[in-house]
N, C-alpha and C. Protein backbone atom coordinates (compact mmCIF):
# COMPACT_ATOMS: atom_id res chain seq x y z
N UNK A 1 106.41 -38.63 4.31
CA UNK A 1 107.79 -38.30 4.63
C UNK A 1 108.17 -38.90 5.98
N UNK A 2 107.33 -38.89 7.13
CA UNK A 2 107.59 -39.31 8.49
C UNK A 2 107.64 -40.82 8.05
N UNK A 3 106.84 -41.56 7.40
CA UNK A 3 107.12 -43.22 6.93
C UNK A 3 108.59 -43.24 6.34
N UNK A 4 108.68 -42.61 5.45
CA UNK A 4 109.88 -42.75 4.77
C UNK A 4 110.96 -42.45 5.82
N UNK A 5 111.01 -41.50 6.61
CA UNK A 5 112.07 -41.05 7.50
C UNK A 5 112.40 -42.19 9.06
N UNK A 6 111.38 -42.80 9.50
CA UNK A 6 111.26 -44.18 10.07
C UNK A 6 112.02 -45.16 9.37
N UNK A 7 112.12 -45.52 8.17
CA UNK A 7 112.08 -46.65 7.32
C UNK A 7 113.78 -46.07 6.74
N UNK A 8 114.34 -44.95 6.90
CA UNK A 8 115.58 -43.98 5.97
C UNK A 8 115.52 -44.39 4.55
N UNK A 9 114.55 -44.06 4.08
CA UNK A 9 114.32 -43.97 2.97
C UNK A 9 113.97 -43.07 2.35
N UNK A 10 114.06 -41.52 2.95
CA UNK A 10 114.22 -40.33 2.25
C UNK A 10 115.10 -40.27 1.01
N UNK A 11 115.37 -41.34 0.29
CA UNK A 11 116.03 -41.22 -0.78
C UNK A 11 115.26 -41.62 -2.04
N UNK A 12 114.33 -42.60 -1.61
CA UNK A 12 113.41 -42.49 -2.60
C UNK A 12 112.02 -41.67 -3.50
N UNK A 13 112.78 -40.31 -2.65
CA UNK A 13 111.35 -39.23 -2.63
C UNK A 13 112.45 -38.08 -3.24
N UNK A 14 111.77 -37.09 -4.12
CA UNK A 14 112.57 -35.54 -4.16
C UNK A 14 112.13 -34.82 -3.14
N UNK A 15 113.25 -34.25 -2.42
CA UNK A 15 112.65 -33.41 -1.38
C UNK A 15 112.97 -32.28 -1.49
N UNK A 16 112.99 -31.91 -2.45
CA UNK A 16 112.64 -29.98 -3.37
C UNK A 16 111.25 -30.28 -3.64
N UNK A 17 110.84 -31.43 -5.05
CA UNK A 17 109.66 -31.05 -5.04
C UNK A 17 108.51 -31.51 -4.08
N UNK A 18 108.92 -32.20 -3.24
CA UNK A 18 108.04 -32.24 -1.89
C UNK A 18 107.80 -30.82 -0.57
N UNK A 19 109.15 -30.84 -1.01
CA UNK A 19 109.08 -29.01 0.26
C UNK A 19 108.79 -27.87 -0.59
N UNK A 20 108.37 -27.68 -2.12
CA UNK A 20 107.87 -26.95 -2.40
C UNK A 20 106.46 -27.14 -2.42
N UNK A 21 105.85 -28.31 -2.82
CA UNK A 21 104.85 -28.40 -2.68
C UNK A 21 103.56 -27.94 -1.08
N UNK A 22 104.40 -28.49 -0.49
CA UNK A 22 104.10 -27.96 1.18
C UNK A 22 103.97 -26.70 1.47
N UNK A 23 105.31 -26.14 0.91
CA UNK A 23 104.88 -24.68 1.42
C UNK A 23 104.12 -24.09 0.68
N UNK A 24 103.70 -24.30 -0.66
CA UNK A 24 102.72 -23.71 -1.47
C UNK A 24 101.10 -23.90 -0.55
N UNK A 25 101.43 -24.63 0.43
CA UNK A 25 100.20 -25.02 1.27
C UNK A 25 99.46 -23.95 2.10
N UNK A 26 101.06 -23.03 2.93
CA UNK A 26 100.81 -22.14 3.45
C UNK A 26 99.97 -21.08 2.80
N UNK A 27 99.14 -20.37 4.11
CA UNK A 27 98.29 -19.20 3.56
C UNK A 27 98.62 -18.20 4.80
N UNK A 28 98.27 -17.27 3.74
CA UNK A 28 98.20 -15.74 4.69
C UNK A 28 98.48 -15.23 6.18
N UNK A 29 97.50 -16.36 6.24
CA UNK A 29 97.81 -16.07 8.23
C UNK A 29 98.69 -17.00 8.69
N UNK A 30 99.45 -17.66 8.21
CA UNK A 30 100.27 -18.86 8.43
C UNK A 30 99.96 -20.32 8.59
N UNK A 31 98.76 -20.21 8.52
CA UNK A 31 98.30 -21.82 8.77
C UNK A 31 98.65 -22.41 7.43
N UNK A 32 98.27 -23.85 7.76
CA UNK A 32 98.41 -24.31 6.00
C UNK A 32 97.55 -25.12 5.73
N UNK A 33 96.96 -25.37 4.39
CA UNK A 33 95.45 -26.47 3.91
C UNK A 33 96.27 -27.43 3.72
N UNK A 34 95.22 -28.48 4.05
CA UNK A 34 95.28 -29.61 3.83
C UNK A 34 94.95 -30.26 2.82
N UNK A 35 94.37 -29.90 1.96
CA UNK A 35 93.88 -30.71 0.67
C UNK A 35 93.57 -29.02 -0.17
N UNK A 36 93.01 -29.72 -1.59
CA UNK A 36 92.73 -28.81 -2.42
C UNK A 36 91.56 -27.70 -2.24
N UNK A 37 90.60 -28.40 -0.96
CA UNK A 37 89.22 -27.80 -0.77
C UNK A 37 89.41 -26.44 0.40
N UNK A 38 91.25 -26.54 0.80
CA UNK A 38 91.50 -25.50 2.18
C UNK A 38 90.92 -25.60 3.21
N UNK A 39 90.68 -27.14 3.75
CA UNK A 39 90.68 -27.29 5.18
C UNK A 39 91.90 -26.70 5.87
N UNK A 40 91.64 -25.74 7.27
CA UNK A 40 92.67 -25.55 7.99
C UNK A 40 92.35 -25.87 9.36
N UNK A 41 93.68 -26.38 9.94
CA UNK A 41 93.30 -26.56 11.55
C UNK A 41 95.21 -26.89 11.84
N UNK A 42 95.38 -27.01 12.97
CA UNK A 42 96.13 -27.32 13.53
C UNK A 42 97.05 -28.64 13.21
N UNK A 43 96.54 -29.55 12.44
CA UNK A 43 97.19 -30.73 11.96
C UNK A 43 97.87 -30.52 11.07
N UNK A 44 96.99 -29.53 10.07
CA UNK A 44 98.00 -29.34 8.99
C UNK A 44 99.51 -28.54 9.04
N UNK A 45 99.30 -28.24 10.11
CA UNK A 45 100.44 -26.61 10.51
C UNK A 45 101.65 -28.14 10.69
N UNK A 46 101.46 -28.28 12.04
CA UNK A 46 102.22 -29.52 12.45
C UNK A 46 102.51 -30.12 11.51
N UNK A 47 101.60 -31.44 10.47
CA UNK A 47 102.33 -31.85 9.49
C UNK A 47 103.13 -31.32 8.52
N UNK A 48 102.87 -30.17 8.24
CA UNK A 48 103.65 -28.90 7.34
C UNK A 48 105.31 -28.58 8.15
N UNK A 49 105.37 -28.43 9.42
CA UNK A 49 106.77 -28.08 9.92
C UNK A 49 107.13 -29.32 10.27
N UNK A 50 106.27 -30.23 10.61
CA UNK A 50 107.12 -31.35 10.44
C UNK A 50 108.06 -31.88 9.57
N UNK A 51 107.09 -32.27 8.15
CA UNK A 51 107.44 -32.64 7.48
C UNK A 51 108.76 -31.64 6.35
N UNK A 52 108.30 -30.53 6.65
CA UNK A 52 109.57 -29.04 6.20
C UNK A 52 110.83 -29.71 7.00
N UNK A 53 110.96 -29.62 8.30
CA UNK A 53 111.86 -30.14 9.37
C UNK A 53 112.27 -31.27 9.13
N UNK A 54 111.94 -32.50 8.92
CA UNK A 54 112.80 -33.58 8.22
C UNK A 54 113.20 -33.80 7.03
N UNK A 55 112.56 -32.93 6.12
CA UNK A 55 113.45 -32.61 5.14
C UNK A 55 114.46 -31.73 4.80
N UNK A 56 114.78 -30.80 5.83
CA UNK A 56 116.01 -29.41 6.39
C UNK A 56 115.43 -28.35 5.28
N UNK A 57 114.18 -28.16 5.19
CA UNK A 57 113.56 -27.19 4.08
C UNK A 57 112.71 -25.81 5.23
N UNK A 58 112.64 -25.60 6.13
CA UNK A 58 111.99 -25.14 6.79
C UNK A 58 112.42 -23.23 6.19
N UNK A 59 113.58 -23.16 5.47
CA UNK A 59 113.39 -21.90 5.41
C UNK A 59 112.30 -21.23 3.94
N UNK A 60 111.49 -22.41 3.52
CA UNK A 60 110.29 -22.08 2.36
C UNK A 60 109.32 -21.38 3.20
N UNK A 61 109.23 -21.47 4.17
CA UNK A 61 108.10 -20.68 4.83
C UNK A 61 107.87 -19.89 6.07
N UNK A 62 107.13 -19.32 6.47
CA UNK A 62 107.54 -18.18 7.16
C UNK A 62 106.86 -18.77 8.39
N UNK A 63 107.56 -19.05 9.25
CA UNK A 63 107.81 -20.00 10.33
C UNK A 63 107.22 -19.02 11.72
N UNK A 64 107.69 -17.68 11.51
CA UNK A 64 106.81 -16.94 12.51
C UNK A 64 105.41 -16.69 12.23
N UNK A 65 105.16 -16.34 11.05
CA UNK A 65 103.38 -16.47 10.90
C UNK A 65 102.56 -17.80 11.61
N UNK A 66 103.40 -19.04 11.00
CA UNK A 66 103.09 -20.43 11.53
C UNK A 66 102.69 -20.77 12.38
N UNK A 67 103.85 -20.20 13.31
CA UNK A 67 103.67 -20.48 14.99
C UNK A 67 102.50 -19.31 15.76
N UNK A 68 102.92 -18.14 15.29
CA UNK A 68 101.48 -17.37 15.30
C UNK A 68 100.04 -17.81 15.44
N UNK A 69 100.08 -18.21 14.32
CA UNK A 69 98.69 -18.62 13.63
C UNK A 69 98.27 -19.84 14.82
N UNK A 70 99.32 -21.12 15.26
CA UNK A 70 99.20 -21.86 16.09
C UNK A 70 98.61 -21.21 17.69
N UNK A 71 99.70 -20.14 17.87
CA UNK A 71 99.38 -19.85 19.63
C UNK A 71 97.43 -19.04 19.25
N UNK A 72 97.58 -19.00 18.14
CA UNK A 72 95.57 -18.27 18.53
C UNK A 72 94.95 -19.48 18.56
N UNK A 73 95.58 -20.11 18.36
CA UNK A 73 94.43 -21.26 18.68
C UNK A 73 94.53 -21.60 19.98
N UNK A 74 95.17 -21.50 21.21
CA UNK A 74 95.12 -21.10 22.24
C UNK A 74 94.12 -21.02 23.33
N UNK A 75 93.80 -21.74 24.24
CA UNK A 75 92.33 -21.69 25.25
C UNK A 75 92.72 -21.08 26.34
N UNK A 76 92.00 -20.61 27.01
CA UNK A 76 91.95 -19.96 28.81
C UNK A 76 92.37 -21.40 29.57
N UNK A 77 92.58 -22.73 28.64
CA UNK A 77 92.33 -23.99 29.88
C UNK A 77 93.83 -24.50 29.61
N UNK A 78 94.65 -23.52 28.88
CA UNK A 78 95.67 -24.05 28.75
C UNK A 78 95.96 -24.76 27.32
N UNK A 79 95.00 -25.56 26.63
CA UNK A 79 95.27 -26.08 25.71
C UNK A 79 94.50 -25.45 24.56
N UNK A 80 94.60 -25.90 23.20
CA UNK A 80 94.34 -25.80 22.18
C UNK A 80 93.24 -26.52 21.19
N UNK A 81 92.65 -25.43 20.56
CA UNK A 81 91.68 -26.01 19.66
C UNK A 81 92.72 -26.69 17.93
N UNK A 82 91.07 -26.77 17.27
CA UNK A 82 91.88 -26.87 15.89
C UNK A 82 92.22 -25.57 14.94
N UNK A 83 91.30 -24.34 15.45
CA UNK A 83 91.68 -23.08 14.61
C UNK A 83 91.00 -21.80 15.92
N UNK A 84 91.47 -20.69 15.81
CA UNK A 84 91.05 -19.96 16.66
C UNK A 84 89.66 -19.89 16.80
N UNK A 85 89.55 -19.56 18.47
CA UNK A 85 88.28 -20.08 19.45
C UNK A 85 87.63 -21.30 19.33
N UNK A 86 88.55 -22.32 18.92
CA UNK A 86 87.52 -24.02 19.06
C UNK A 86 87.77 -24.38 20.28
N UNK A 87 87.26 -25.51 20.82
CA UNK A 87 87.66 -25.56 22.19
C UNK A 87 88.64 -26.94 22.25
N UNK A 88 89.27 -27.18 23.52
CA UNK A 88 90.81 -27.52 23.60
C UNK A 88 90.43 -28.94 22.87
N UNK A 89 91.32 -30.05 22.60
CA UNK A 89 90.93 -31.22 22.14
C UNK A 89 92.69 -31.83 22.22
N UNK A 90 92.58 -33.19 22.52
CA UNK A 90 93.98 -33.35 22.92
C UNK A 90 94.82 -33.85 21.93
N UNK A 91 94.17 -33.89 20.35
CA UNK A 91 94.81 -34.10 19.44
C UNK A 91 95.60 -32.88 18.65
N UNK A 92 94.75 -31.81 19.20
CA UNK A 92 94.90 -30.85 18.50
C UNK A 92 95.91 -30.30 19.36
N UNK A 93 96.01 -30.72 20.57
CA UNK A 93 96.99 -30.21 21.71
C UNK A 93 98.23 -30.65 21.24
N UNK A 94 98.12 -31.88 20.87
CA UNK A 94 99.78 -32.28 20.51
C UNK A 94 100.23 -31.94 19.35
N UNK A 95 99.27 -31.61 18.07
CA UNK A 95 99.81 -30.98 17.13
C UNK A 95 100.25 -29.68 17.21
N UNK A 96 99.43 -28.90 17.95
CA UNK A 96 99.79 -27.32 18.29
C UNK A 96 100.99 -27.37 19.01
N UNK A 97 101.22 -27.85 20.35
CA UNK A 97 102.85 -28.24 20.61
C UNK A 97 103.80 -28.19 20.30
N UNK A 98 103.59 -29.56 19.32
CA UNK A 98 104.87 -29.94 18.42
C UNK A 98 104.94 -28.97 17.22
N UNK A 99 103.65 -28.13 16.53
CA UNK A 99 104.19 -27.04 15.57
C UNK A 99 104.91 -26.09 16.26
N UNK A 100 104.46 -25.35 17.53
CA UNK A 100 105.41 -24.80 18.17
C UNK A 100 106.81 -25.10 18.48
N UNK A 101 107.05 -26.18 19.19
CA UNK A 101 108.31 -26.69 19.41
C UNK A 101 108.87 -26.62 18.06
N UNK A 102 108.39 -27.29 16.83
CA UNK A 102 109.59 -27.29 15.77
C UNK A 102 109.78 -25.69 15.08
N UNK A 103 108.59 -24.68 15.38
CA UNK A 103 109.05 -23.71 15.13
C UNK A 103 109.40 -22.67 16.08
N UNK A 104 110.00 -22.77 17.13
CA UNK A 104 110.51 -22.43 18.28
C UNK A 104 109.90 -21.39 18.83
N UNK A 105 108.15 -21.70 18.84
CA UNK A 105 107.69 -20.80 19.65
C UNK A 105 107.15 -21.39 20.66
N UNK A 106 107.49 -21.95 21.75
CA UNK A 106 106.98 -22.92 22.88
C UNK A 106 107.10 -21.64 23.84
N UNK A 107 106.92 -20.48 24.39
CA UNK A 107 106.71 -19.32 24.68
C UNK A 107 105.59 -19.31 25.09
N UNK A 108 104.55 -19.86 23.51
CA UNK A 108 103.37 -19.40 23.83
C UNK A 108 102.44 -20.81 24.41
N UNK A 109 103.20 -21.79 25.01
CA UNK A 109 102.30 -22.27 26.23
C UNK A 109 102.68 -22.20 27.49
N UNK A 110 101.94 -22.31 27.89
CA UNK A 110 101.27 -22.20 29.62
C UNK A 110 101.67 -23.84 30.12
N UNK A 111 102.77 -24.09 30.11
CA UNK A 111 102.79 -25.46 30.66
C UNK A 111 102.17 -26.18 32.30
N UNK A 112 102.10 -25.24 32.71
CA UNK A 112 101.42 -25.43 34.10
C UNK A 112 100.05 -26.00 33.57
N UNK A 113 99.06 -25.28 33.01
CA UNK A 113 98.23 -24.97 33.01
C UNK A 113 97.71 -25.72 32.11
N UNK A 114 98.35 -26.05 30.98
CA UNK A 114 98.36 -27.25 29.94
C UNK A 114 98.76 -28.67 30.52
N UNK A 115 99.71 -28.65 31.76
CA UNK A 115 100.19 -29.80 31.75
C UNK A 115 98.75 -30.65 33.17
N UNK A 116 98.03 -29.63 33.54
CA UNK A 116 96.87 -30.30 34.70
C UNK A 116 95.57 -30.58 33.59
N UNK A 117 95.33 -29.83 32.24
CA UNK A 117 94.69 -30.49 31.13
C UNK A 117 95.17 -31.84 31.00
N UNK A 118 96.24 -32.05 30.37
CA UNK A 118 96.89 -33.35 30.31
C UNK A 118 96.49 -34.43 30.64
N UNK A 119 96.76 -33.64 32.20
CA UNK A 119 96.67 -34.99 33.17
C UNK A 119 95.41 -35.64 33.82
N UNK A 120 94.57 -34.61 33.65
CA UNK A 120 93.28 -35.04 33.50
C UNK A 120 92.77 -36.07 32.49
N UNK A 121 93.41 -35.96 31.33
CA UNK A 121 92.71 -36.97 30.44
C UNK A 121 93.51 -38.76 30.12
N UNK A 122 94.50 -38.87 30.95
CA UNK A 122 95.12 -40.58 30.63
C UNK A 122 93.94 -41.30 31.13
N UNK A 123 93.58 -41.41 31.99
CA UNK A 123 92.45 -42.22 31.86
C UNK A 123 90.79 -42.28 30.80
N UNK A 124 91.04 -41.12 30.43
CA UNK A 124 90.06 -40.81 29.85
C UNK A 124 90.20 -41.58 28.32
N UNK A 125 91.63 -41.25 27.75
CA UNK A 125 92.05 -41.95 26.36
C UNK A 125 92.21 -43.71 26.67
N UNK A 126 91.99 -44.19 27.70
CA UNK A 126 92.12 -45.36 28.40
C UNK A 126 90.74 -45.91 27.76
N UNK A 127 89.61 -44.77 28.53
CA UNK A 127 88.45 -45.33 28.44
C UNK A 127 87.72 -45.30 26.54
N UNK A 128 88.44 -45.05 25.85
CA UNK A 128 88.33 -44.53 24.44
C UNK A 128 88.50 -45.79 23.03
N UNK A 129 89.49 -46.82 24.57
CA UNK A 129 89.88 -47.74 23.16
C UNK A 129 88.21 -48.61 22.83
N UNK A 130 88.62 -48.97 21.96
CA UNK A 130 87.73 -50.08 21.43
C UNK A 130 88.28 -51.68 22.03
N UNK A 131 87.28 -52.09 22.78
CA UNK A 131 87.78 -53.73 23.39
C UNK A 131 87.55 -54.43 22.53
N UNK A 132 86.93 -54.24 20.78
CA UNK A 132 86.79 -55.54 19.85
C UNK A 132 87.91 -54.88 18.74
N UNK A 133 88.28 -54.13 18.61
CA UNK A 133 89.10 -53.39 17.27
C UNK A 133 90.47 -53.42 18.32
N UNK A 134 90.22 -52.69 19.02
CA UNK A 134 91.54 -52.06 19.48
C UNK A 134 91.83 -50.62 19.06
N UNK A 135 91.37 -50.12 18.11
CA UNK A 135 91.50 -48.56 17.76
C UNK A 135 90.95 -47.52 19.56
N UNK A 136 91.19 -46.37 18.94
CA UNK A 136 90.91 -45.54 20.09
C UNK A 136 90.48 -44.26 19.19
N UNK A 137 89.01 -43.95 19.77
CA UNK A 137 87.86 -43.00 19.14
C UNK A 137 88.87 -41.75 20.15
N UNK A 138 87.64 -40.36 19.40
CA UNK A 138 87.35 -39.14 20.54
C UNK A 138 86.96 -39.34 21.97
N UNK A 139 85.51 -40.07 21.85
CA UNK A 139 85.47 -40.47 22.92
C UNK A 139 84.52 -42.09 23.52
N UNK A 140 84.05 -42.22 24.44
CA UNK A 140 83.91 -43.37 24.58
C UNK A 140 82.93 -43.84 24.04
N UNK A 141 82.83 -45.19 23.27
CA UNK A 141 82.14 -45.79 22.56
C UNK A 141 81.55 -45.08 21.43
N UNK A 142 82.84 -44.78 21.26
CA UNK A 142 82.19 -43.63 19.75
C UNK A 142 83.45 -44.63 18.66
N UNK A 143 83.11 -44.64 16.87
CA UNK A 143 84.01 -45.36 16.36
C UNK A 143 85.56 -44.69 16.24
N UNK A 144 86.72 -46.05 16.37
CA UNK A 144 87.81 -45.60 17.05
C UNK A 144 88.26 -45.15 14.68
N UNK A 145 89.39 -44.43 15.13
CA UNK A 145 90.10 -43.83 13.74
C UNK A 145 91.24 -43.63 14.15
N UNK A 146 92.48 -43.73 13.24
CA UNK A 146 93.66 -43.51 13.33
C UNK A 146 94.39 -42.60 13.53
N UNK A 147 93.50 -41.07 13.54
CA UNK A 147 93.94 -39.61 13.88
C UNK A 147 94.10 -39.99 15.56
N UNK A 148 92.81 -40.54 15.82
CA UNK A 148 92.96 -40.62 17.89
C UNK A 148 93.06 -41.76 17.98
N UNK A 149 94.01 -42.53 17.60
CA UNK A 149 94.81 -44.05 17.85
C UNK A 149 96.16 -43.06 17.56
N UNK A 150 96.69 -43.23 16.84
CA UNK A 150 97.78 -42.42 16.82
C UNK A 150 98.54 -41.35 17.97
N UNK A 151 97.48 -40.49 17.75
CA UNK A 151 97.79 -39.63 19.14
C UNK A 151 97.24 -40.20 20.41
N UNK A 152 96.48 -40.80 20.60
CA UNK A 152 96.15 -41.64 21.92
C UNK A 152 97.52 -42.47 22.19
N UNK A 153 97.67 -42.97 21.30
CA UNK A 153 99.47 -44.12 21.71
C UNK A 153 100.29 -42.84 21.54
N UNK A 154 100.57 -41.97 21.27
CA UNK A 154 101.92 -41.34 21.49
C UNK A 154 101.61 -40.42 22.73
N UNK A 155 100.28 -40.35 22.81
CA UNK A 155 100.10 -39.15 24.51
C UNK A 155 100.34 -40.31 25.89
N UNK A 156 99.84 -41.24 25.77
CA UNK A 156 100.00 -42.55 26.66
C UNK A 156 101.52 -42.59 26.61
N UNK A 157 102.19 -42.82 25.50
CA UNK A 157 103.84 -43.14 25.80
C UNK A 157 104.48 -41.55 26.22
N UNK A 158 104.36 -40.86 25.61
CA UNK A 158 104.73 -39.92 26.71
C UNK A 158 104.37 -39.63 27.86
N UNK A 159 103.18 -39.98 28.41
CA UNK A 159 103.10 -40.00 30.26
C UNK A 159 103.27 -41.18 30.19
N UNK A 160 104.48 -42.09 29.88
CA UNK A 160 105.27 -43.40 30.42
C UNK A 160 104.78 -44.67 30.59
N UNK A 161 103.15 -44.42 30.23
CA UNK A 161 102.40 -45.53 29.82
C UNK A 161 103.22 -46.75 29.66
N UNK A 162 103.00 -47.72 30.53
CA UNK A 162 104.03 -49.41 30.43
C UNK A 162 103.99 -50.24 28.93
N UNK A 163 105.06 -50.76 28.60
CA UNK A 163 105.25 -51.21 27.30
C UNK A 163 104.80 -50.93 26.06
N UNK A 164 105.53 -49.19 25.92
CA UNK A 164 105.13 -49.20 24.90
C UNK A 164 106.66 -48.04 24.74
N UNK A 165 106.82 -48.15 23.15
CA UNK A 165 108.15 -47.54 22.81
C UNK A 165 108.14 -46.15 23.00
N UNK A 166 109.19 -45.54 23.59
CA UNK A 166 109.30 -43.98 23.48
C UNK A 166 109.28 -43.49 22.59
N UNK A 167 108.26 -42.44 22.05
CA UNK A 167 107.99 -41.73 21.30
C UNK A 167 109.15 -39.75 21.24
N UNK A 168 109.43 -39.38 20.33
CA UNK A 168 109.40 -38.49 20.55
C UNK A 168 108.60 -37.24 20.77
N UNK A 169 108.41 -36.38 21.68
CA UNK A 169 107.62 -35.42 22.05
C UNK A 169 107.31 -34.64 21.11
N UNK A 170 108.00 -34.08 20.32
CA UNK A 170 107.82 -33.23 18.90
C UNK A 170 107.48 -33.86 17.70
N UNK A 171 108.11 -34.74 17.39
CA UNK A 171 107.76 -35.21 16.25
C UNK A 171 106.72 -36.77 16.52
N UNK A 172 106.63 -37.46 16.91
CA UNK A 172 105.63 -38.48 17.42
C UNK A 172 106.07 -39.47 16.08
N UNK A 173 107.53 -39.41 16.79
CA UNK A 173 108.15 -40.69 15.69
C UNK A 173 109.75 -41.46 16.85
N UNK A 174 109.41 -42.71 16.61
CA UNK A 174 110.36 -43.16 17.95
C UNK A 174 111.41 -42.64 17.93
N UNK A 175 111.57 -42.55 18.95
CA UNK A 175 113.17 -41.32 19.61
C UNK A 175 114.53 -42.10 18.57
N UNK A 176 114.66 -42.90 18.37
CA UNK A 176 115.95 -42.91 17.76
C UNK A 176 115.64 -43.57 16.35
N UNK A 177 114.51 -42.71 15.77
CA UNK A 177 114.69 -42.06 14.17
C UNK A 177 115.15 -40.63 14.49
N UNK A 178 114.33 -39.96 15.00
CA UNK A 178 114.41 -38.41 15.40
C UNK A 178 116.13 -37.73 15.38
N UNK A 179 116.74 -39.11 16.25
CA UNK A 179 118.28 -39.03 16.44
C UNK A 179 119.25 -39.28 15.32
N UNK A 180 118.55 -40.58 14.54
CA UNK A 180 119.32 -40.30 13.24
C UNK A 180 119.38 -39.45 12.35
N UNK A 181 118.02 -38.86 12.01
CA UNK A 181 117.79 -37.86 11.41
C UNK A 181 118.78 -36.25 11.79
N UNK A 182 119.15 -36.59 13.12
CA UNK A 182 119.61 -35.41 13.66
C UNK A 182 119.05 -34.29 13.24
N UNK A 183 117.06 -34.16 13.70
CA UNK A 183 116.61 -32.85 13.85
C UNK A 183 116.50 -32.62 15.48
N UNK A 184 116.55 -30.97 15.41
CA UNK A 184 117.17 -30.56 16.22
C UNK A 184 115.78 -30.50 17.54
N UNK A 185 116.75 -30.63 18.63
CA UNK A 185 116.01 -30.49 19.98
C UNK A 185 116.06 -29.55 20.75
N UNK A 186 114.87 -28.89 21.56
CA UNK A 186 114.76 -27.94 22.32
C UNK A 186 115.57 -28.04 23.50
């Protein structure tokens, strides 16, 4: 849906039976699986209100459990694991975020306290890329993957990282899709 919504081509998709399908994702405590086997973590939450949110479907699911379920995942260091008590990880930081932000519970961070996590790690996602691929691993000289290439380029363009396109903060799709789409901002 985020390809298609880049590209405005949300017309070539049903987006009933796509936003039903999603929310059938959700479980109990609000998180949502990712595949048929019920992996849960923090990515899926995010891709779930994301993808609810650019399709204007967000009222299939219960958006306060969601964000719930997100703030326990929650650390003493400010940031966030992938499911309650993992420890912080900065992919999982920006998904937990942005599920918050799109479900308007940004309440439950500690931006102080999250934002000296942060800033501790630009150099660190620096030291992560791969100098023969170009991808960017977990961590250094470990193999790079597109979960932490992805969020490595959109955490870099949001701390203003030089030549590279503005990303939006919530959705981690360039700022003027976000605008056409006209979903809504905090």
């Amino acid at each position: 849906v985020q390809i298609l919504a880049i590209y405005d081509r949300l017309d070539l998709v049903d987006p009933n039976l796509i936003a039903t399908y999603v929310a059938g994702l959700q479980q109990e405590d609000g998180s949502f699986a990712g595949d048929e086997w019920g992996e849960i973590d923090t990515r899926f939450t995010y891709c779930a209100l994301s993808c609810l949110s650019i399709l204007h479907k967000m009222e299939l699911v219960d958006v306060k459990k969601a964000t719930e379920f997100v703030a326990a995942c929650g650390n003493f260091d400010g940031g966030f694991g992938a499911t309650p008590g993992d420890e912080s990880h900065a992919g999982q930081i920006f998904t937990a975020v942005g599920a918050l932000a799109i479900g308007g519970g940004l309440s439950h961070v500690d931006k102080d306290l999250l934002g000296w996590w942060l800033c501790e790690r630009q150099e660190f996602i620096l030291s992560c890329q791969d100098p023969e691929n170009g991808g960017i691993s977990d961590r250094p000289d470990d193999m790079a993957d597109v979960f932490h290439t992805f969020f490595g380029i959109a955490g870099l363009s949001l701390l203003g990282y030089p030549n590279l396109k503005a990303v939006d903060p919530i959705y981690a799709l360039p700022v003027d899709t976000v605008a056409r789409l006209g979903l809504s901002r905090i």
